[in-house]
N, C-alpha and C. Protein backbone atom coordinates (compact mmCIF):
# COMPACT_ATOMS: atom_id res chain seq x y z
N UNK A 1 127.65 95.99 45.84
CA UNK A 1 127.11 95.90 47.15
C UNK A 1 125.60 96.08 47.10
N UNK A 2 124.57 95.00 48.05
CA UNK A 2 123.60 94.82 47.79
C UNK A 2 122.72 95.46 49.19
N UNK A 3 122.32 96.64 49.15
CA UNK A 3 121.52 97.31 50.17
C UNK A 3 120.19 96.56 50.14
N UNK A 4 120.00 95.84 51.66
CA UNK A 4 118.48 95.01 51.66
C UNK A 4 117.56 96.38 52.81
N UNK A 5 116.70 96.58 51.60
CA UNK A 5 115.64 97.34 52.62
C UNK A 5 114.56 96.60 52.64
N UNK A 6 113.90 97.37 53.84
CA UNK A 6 112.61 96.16 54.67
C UNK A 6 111.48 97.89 54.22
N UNK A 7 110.58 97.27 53.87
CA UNK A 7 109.44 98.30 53.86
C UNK A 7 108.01 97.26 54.93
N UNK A 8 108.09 97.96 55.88
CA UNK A 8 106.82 97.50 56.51
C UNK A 8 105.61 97.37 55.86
N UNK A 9 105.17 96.18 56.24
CA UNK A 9 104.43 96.21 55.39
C UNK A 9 102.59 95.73 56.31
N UNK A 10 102.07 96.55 56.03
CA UNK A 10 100.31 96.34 56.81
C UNK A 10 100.12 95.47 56.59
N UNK A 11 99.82 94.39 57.73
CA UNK A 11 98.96 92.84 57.68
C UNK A 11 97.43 92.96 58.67
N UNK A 12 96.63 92.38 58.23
CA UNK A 12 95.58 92.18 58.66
C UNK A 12 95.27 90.80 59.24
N UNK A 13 96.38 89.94 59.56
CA UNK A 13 95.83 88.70 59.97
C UNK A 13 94.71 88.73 61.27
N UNK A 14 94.16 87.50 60.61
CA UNK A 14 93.01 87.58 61.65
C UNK A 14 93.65 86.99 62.77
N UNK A 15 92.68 87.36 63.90
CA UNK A 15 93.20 87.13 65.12
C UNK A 15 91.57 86.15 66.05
N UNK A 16 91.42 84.91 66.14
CA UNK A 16 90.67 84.50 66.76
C UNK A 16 89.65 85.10 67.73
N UNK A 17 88.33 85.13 67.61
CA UNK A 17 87.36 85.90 68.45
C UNK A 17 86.68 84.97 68.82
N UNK A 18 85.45 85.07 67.83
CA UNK A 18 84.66 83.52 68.08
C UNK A 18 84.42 83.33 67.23
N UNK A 19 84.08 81.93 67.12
CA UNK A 19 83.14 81.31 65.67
C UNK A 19 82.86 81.82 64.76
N UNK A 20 83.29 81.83 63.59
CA UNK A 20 83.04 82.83 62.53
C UNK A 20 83.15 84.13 62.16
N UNK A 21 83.42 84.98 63.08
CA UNK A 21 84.06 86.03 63.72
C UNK A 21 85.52 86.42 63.77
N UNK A 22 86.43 87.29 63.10
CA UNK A 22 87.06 87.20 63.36
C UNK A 22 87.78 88.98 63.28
N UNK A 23 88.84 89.57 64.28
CA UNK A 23 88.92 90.65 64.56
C UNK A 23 90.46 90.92 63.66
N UNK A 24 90.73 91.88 62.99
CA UNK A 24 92.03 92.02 62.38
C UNK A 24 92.42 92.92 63.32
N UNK A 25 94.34 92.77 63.45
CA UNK A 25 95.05 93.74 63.87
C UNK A 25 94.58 94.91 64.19
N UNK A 26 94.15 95.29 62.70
CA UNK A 26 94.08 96.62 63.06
C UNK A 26 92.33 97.39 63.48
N UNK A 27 91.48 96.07 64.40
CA UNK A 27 90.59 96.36 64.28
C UNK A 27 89.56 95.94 63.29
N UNK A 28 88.04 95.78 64.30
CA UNK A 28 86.71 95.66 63.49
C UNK A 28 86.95 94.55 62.95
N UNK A 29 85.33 93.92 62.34
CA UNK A 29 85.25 92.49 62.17
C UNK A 29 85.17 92.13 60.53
N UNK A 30 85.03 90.89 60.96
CA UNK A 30 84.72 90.38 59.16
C UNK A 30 84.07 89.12 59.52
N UNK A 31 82.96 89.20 58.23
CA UNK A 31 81.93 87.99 58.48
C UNK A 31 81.61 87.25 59.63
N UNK A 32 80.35 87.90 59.83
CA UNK A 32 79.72 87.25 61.54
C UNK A 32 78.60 86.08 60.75
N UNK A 33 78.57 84.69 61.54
CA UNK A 33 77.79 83.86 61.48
C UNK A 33 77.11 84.15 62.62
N UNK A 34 77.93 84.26 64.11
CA UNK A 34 77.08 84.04 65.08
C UNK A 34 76.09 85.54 64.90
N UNK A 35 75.78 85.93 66.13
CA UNK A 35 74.82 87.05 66.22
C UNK A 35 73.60 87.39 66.59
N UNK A 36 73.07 87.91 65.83
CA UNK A 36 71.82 88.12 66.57
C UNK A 36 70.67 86.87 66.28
N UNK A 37 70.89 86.67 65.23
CA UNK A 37 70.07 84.85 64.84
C UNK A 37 70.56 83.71 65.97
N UNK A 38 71.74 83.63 66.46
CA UNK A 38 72.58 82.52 67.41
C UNK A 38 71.91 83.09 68.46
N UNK A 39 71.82 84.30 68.60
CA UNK A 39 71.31 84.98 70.17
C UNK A 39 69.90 84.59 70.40
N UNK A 40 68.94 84.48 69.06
CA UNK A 40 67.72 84.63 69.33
C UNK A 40 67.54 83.26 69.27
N UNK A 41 67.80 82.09 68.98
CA UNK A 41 67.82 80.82 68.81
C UNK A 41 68.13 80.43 70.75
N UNK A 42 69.18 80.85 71.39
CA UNK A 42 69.54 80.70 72.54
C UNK A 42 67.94 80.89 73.40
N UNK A 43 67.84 82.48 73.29
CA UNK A 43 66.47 82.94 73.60
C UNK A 43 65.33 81.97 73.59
N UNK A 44 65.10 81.52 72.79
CA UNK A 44 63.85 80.70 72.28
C UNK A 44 63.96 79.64 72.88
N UNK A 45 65.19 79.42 72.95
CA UNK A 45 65.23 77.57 73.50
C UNK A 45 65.50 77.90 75.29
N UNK A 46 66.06 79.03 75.82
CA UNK A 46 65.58 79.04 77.25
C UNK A 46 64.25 79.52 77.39
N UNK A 47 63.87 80.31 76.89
CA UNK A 47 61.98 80.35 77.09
C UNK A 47 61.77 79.19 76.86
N UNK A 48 61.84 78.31 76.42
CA UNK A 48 61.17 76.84 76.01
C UNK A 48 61.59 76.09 77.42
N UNK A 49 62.93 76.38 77.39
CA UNK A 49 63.16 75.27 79.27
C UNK A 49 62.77 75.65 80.11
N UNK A 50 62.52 77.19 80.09
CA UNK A 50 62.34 77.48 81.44
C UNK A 50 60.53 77.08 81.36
N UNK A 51 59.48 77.33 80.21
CA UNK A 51 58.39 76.76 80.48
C UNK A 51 58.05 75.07 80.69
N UNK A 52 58.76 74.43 80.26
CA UNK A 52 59.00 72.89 80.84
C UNK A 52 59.32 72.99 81.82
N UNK A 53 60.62 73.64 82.59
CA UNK A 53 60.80 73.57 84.27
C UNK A 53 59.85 73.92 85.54
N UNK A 54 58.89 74.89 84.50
CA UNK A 54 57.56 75.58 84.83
C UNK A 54 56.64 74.33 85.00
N UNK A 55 56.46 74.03 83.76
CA UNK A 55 55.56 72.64 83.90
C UNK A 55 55.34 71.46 85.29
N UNK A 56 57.27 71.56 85.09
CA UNK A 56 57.52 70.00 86.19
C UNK A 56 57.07 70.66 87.56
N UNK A 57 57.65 71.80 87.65
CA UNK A 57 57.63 72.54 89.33
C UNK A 57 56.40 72.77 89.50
N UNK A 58 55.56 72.67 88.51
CA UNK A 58 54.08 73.14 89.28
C UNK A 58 53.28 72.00 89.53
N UNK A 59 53.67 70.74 88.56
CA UNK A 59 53.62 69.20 89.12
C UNK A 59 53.96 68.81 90.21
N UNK A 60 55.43 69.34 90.70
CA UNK A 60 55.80 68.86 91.84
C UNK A 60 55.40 70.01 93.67
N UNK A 61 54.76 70.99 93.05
CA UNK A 61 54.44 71.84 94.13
C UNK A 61 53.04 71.74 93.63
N UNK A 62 52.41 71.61 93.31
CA UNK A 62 50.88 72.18 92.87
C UNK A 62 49.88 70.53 93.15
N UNK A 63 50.25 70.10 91.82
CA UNK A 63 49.08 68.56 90.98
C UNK A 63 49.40 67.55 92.21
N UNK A 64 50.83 67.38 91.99
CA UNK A 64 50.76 65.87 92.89
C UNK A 64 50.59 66.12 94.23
N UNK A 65 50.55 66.85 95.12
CA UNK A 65 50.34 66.32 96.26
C UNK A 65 48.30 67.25 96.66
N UNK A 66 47.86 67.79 95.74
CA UNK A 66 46.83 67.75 95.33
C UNK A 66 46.17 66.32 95.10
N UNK A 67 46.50 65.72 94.57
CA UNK A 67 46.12 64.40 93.85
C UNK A 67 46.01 63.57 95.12
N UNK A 68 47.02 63.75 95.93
CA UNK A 68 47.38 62.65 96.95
C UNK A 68 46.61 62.49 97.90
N UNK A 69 45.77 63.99 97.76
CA UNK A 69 44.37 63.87 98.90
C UNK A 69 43.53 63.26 98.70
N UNK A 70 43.37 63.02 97.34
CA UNK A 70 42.37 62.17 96.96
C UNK A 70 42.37 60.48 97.15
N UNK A 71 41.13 60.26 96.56
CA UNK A 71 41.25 58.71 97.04
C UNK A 71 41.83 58.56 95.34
N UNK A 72 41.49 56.78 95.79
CA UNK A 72 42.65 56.17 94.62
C UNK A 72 41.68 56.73 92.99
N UNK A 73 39.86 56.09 92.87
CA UNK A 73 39.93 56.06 91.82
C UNK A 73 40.08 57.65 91.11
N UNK A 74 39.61 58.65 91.94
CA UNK A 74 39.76 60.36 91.22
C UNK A 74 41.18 60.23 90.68
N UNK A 75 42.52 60.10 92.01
CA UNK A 75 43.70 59.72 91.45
C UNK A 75 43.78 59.82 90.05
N UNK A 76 43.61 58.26 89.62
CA UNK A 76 43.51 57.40 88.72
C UNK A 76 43.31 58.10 87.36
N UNK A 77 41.90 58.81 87.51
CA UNK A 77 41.09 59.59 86.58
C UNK A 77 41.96 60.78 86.42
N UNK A 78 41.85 61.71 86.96
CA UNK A 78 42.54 62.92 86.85
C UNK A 78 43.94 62.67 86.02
N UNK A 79 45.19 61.66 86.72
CA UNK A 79 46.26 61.83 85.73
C UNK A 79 46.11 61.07 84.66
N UNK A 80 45.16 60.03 84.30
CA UNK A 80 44.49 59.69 83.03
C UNK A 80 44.71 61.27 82.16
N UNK A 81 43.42 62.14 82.71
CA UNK A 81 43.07 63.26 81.66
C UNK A 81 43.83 64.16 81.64
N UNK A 82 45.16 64.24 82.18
CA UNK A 82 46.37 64.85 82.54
C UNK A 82 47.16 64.84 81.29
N UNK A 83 47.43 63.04 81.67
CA UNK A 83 48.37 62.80 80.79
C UNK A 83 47.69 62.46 78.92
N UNK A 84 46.31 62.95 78.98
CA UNK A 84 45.54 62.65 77.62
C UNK A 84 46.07 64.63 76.94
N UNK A 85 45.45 65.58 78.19
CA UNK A 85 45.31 66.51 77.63
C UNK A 85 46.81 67.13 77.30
N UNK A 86 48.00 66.93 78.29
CA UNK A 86 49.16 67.35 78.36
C UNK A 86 49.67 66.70 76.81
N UNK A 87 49.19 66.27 76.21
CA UNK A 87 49.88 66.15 74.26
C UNK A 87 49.24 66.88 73.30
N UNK A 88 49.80 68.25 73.86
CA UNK A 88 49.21 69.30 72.29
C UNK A 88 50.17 69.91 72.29
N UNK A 89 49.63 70.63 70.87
CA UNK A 89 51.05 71.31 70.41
C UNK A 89 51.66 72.66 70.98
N UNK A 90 50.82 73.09 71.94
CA UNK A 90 51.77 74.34 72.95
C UNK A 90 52.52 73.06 73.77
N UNK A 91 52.00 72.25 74.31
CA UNK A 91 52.96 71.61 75.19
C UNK A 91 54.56 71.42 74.45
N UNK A 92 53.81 70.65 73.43
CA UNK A 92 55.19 69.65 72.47
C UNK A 92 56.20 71.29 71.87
N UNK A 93 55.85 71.86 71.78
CA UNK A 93 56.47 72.83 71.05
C UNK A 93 57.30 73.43 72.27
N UNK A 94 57.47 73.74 73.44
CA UNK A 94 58.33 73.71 74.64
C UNK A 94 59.00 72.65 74.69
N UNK A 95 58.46 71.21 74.75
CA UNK A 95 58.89 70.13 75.46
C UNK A 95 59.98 69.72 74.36
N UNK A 96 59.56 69.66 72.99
CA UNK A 96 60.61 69.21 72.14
C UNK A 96 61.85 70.27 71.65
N UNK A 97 61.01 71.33 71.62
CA UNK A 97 62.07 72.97 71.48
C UNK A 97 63.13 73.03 72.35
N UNK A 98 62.64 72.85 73.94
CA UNK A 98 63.59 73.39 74.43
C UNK A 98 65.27 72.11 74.30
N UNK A 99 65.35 71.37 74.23
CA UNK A 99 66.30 70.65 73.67
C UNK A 99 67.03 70.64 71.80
N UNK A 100 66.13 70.32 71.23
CA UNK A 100 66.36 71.28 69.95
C UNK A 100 66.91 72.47 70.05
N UNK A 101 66.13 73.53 70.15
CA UNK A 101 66.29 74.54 70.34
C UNK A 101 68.30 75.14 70.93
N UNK A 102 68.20 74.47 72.45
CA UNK A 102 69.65 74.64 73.09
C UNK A 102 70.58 73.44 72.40
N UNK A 103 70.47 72.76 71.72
CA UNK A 103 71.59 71.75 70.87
C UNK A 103 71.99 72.76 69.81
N UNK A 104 70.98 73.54 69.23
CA UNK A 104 71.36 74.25 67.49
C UNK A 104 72.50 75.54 68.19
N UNK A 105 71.65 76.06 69.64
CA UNK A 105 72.45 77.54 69.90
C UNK A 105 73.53 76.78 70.72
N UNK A 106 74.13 75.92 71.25
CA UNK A 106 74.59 75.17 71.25
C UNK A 106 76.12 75.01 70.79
N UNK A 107 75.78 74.65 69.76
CA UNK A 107 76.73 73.93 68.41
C UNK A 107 76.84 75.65 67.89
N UNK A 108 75.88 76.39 66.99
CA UNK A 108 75.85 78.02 66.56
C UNK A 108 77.00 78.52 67.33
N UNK A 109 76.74 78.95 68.30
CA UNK A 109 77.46 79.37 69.42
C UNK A 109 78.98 78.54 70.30
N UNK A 110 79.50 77.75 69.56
CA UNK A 110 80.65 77.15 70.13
C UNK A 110 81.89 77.41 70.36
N UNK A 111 81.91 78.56 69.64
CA UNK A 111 83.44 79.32 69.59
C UNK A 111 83.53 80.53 70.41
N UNK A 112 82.38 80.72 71.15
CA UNK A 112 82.05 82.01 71.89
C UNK A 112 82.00 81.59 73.10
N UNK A 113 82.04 82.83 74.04
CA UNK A 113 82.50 83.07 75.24
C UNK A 113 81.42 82.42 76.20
N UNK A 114 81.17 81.92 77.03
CA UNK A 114 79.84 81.29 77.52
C UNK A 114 79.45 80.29 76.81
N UNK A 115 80.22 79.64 76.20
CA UNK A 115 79.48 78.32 75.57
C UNK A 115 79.68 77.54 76.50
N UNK A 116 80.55 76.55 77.65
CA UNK A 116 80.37 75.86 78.14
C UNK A 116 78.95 76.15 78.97
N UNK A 117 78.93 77.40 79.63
CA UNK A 117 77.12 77.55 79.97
C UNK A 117 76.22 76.69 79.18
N UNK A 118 76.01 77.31 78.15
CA UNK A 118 75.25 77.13 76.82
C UNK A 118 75.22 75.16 76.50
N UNK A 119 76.45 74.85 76.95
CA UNK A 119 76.31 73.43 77.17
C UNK A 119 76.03 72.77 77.67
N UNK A 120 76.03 73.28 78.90
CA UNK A 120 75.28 72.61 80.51
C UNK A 120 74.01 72.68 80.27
N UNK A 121 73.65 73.69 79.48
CA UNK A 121 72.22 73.81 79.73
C UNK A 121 71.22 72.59 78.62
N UNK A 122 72.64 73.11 77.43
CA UNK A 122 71.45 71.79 76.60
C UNK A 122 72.12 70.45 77.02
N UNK A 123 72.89 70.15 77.62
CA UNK A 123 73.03 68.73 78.04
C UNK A 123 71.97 68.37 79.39
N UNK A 124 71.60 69.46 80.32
CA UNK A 124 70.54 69.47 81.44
C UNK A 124 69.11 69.03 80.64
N UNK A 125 68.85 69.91 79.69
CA UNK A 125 67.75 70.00 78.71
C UNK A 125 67.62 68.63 78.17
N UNK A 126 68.63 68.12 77.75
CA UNK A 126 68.44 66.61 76.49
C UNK A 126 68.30 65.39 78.03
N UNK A 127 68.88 65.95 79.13
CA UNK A 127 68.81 64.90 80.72
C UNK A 127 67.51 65.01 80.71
N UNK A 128 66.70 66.14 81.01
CA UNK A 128 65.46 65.90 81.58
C UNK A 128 64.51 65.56 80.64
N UNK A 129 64.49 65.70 79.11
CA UNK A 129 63.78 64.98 78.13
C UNK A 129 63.84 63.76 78.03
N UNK A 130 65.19 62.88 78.31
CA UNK A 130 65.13 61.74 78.52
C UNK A 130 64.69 60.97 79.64
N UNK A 131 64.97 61.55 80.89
CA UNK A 131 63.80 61.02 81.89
C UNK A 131 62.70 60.95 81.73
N UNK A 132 62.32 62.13 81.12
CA UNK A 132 60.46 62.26 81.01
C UNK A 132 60.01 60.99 79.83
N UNK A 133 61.34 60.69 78.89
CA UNK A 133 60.78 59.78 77.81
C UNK A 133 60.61 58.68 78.63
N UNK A 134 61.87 58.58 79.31
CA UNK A 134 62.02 56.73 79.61
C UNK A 134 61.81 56.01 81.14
N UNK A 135 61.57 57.27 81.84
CA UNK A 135 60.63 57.00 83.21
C UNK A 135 59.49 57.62 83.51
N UNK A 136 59.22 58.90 83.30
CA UNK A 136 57.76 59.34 83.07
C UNK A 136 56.62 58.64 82.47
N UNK A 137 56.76 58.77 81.35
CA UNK A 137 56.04 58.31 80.02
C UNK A 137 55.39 57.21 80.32
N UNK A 138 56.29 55.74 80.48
CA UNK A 138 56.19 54.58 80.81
C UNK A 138 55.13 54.58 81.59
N UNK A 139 55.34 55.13 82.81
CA UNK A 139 54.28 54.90 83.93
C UNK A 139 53.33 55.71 83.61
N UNK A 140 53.25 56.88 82.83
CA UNK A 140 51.70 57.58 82.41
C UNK A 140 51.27 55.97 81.48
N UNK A 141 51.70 55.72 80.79
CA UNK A 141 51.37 54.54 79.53
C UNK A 141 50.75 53.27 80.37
N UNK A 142 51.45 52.95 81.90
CA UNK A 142 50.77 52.13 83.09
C UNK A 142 49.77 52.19 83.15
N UNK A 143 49.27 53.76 83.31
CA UNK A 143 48.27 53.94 83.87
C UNK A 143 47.19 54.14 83.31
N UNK A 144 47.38 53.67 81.85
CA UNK A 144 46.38 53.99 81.21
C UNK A 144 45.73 51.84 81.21
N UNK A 145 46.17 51.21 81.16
CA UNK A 145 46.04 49.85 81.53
C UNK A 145 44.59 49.71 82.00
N UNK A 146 44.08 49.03 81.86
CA UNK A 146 42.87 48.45 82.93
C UNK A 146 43.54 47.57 84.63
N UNK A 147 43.07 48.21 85.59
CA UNK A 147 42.87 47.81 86.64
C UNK A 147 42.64 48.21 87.60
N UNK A 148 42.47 47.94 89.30
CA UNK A 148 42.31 48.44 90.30
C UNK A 148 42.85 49.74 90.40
N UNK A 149 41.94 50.71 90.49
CA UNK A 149 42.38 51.81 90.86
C UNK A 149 43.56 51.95 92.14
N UNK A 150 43.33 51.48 92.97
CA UNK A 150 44.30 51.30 93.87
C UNK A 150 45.55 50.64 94.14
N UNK A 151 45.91 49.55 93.01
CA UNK A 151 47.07 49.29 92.54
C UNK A 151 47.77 49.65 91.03
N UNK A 152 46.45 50.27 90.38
CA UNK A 152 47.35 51.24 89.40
C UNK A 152 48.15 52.31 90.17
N UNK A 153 47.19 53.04 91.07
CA UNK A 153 48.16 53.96 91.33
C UNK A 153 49.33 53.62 92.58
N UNK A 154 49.31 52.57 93.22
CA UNK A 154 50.18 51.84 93.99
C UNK A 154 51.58 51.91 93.04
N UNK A 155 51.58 51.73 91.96
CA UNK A 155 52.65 51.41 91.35
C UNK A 155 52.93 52.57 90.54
N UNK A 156 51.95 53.68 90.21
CA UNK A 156 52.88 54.57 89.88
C UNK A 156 53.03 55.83 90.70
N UNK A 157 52.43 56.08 91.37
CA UNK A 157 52.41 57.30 92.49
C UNK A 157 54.03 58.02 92.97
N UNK A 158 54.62 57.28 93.73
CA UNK A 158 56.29 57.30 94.33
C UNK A 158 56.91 57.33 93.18
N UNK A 159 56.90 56.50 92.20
CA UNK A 159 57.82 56.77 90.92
C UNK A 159 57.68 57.53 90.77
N UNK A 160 56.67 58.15 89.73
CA UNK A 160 56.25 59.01 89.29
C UNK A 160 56.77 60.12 90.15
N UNK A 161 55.89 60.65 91.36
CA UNK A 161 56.47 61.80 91.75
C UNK A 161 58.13 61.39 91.79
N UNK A 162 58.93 60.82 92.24
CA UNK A 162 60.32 60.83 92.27
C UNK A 162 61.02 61.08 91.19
N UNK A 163 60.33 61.03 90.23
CA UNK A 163 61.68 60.82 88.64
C UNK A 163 60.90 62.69 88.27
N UNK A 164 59.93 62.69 88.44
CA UNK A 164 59.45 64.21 88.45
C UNK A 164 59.98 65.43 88.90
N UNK A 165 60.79 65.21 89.98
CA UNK A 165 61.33 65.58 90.99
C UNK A 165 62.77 65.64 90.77
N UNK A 166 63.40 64.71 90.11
CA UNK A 166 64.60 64.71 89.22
C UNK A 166 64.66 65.77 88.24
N UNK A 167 63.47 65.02 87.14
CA UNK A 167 63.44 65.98 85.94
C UNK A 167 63.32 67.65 86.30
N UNK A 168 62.23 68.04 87.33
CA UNK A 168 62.24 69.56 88.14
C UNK A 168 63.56 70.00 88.02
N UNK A 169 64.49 69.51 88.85
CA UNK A 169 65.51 69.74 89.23
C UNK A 169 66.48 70.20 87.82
N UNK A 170 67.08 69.10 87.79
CA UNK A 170 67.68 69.17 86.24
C UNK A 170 67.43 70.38 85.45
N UNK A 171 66.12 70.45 84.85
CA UNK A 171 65.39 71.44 84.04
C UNK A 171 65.69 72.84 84.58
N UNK A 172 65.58 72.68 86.09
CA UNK A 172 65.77 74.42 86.63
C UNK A 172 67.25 74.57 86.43
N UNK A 173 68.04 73.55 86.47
CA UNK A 173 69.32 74.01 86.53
C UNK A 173 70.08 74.37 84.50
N UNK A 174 69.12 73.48 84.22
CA UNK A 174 69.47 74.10 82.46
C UNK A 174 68.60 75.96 82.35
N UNK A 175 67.67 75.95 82.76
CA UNK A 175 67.17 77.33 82.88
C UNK A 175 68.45 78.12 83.36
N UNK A 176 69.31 78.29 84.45
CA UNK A 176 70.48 78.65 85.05
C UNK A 176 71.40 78.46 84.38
N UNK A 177 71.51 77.94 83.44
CA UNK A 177 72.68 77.79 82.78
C UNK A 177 72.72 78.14 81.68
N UNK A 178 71.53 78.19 80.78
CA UNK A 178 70.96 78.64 79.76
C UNK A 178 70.77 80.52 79.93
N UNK A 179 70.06 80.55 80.83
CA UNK A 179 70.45 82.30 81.50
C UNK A 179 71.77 82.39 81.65
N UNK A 180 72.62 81.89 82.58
CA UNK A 180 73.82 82.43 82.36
C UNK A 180 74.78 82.99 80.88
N UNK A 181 74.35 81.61 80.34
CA UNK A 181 75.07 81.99 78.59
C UNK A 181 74.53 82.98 78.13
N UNK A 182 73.68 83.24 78.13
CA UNK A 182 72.59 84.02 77.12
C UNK A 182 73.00 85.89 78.14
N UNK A 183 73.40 85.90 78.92
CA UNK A 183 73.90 87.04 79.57
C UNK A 183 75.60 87.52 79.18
N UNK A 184 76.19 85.82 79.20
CA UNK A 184 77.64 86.07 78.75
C UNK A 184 77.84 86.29 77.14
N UNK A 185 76.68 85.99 76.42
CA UNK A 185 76.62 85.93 75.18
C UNK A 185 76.25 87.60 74.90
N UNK A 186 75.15 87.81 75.34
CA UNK A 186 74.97 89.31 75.15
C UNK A 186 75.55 90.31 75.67
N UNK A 187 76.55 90.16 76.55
CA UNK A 187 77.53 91.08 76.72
C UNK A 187 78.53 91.35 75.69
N UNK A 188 79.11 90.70 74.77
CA UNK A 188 79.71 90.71 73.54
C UNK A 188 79.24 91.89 72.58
């Protein structure tokens, strides 16, 4: 006669947390990817949107309807030296960061709690970079053209402020969403 004994036996299977992370039975972690590098990457890339959202909103409350008092050729001139001086590298280092930036914490951060935040925000972020590429831009690039001051800016004035006004928008709402994660993230 064959007596079957069971001896319990301690398992540690892991148990899903987040991304790289993972919590055993009996407690405490093992090998963190995410962390404080994923956290500070998040960080960096909402300081970066929120100073681009900074940028657009002070365009759309401040420059343009400043501008609009003017006659056509100042117009003209001014977002000329606008759009000459607005390409340096504090600008570009926001403008291209903050999309970079929220794609890496992003993707880093995918298995964690607040990532759909974290997604809204860099999909808001990569929205309003692409407006600024492919309707902004264009019409700064108009306006650099030779002609009548008064039908250069005939043709880009209303655009311009309108797709500005988009991008504003958009951008504040990746700032909001980008804060949100970065709150649900650091509560962890």
């Amino acid at each position: 006669m064959s007596e079957e004994t069971s001896t319990p036996t301690h398992t540690t299977t892991p148990t899903p947390r987040a991304r790289g992370t993972a919590t055993t039975r009996t407690g405490g972690t093992s090998g963190t990817r995410t962390g404080t590098a994923a956290g500070g990457v998040l960080l960096a890339g909402t300081v970066a949107a929120g100073l681009v959202a900074g940028t657009y909103y002070a365009f759309a409350c401040a420059v343009m309807p400043a501008l609009a008092r003017g006659d056509d050729r100042t117009y003209v001139e001014v977002m000329r030296a606008v759009n000459d001086v607005i390409q340096n590298p504090v600008f570009f280092t926001a403008f291209f960061g903050a999309p970079l930036l929220t794609g890496v914490s992003a993707w880093r951060l995918r298995g964690t709690e607040g990532r759909g935040w974290i997604w809204a925000g860099f999909l808001a972020c990569a929205l309003a970079f692409l407006v600024t590429v492919a309707c902004n831009v264009p019409l700064n690039d108009a306006l650099t053209r030779p002609g009548a001051p008064h039908t250069l800016r005939e043709r880009f004035e209303d655009p311009w402020v309108a797709w500005n006004a988009v991008r504003t928008v958009v951008s504040t709402v990746a700032v909001g969403c980008l804060g949100r994660g970065l709150w649900v993230v650091g509560r962890r």
